[in-house]
N, C-alpha and C. Protein backbone atom coordinates (compact mmCIF):
# COMPACT_ATOMS: atom_id res chain seq x y z
N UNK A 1 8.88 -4.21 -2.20
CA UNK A 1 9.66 -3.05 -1.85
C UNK A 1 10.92 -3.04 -2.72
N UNK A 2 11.54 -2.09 -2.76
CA UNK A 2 12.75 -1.52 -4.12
C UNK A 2 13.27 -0.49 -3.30
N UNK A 3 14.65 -0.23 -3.97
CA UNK A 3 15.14 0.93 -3.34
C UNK A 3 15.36 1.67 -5.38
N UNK A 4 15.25 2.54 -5.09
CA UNK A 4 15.49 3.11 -6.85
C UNK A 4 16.19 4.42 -6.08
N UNK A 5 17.56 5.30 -6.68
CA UNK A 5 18.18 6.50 -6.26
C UNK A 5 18.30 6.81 -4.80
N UNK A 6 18.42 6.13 -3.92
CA UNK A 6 18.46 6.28 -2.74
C UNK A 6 17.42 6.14 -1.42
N UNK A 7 16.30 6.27 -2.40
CA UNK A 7 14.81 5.83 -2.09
C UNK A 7 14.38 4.63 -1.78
N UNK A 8 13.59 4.42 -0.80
CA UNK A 8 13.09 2.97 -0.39
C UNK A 8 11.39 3.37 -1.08
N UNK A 9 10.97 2.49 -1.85
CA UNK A 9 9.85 2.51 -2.59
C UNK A 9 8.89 1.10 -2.15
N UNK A 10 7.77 1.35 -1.66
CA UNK A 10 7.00 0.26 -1.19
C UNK A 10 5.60 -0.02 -2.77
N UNK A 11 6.13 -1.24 -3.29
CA UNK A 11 4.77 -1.15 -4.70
C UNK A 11 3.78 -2.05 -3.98
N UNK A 12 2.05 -1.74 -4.17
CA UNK A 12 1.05 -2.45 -3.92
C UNK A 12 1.43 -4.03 -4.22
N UNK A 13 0.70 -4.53 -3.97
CA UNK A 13 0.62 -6.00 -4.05
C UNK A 13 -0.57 -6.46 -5.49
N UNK A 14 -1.37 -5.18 -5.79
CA UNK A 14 -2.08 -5.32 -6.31
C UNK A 14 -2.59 -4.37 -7.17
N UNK A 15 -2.73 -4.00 -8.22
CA UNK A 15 -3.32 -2.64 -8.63
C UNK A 15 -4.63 -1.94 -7.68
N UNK A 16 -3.77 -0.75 -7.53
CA UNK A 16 -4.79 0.33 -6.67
C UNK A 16 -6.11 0.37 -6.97
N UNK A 17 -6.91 0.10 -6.02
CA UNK A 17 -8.75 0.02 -6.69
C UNK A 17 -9.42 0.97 -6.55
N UNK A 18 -9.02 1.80 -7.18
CA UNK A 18 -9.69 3.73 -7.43
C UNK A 18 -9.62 3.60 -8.38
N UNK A 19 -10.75 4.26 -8.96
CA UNK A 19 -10.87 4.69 -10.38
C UNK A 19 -9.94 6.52 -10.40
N UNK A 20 -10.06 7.32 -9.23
CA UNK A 20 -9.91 8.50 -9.42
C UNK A 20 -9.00 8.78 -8.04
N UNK A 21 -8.12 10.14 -7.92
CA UNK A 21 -8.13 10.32 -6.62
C UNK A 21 -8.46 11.45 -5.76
N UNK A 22 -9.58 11.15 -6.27
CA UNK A 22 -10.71 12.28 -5.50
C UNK A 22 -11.40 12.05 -4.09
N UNK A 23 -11.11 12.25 -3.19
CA UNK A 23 -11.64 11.62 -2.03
C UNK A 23 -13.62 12.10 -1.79
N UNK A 24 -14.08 12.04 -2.71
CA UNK A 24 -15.23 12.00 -2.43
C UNK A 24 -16.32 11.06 -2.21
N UNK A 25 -17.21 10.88 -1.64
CA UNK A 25 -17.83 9.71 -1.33
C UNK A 25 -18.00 8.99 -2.56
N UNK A 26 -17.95 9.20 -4.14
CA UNK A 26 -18.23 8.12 -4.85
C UNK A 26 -16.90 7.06 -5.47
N UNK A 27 -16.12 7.65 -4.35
CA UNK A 27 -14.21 6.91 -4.59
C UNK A 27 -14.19 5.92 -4.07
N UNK A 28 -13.16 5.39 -4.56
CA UNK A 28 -13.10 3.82 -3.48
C UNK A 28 -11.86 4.04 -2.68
N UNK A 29 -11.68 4.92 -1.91
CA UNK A 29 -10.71 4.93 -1.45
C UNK A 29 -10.42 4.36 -0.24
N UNK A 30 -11.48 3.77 0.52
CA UNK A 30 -11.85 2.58 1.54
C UNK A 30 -10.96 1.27 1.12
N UNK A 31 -11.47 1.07 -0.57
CA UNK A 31 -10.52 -0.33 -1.14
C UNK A 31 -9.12 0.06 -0.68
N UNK A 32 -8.61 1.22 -1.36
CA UNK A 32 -7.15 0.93 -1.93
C UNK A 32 -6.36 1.65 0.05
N UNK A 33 -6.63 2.12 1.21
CA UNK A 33 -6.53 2.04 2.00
C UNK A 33 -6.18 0.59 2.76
N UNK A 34 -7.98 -0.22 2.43
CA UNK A 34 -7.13 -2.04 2.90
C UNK A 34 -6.24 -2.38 2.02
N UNK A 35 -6.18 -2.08 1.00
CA UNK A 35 -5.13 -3.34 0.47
C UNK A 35 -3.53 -2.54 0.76
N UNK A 36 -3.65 -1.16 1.06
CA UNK A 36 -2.66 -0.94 1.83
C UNK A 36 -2.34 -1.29 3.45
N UNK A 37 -3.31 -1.78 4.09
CA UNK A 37 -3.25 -2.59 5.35
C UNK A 37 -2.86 -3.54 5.54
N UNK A 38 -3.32 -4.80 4.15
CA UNK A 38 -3.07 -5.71 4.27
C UNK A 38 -1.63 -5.97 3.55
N UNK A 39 -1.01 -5.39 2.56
CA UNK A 39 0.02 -5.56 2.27
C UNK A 39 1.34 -5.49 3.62
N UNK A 40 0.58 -4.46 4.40
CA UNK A 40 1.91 -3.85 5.97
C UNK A 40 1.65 -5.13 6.63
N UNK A 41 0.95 -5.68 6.92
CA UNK A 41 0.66 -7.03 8.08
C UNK A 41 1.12 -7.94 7.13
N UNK A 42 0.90 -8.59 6.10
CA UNK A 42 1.57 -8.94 5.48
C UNK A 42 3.10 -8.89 5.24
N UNK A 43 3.60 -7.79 5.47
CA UNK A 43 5.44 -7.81 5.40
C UNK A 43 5.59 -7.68 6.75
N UNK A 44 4.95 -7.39 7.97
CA UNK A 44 5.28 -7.31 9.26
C UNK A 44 5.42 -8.85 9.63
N UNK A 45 4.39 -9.53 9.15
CA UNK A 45 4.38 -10.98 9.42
C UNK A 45 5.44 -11.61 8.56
N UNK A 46 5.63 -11.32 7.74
CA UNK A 46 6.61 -12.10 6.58
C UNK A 46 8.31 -11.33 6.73
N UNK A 47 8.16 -10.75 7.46
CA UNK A 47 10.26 -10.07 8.21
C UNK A 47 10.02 -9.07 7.33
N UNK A 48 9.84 -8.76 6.45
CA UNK A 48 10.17 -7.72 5.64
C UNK A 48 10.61 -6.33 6.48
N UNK A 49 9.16 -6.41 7.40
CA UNK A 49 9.55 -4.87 7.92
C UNK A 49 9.35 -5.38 9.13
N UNK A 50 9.76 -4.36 10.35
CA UNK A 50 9.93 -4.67 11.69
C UNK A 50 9.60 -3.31 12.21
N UNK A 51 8.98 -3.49 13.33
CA UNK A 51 8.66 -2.31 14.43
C UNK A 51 9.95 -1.98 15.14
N UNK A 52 9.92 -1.24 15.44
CA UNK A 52 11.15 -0.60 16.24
C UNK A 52 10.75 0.63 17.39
């Protein structure tokens, strides 16, 4: 996470695993969804971020 101009900016952990961002069934947009899951449990568990 970064703040850039006033902005809080969250970057993957990993390069996004889509080739395209077309949500059609031949996308991987299933991948790049978990690795956006696992990055949030990941900073929830690690303090980063907190529920409120």
């Amino acid at each position: 996470m970064f703040r850039w101009h006033g902005r809080n900016y969250w970057q993957p952990s990993a390069r996004v695993p889509v080739s395209t961002w077309d949500c059609t069934s031949r996308t991987t947009i299933r991948e790049a969804f978990a690795l956006g899951e696992q990055d949030a449990i990941a900073a929830l568990h690690g303090g980063r971020l907190r529920v409120e």
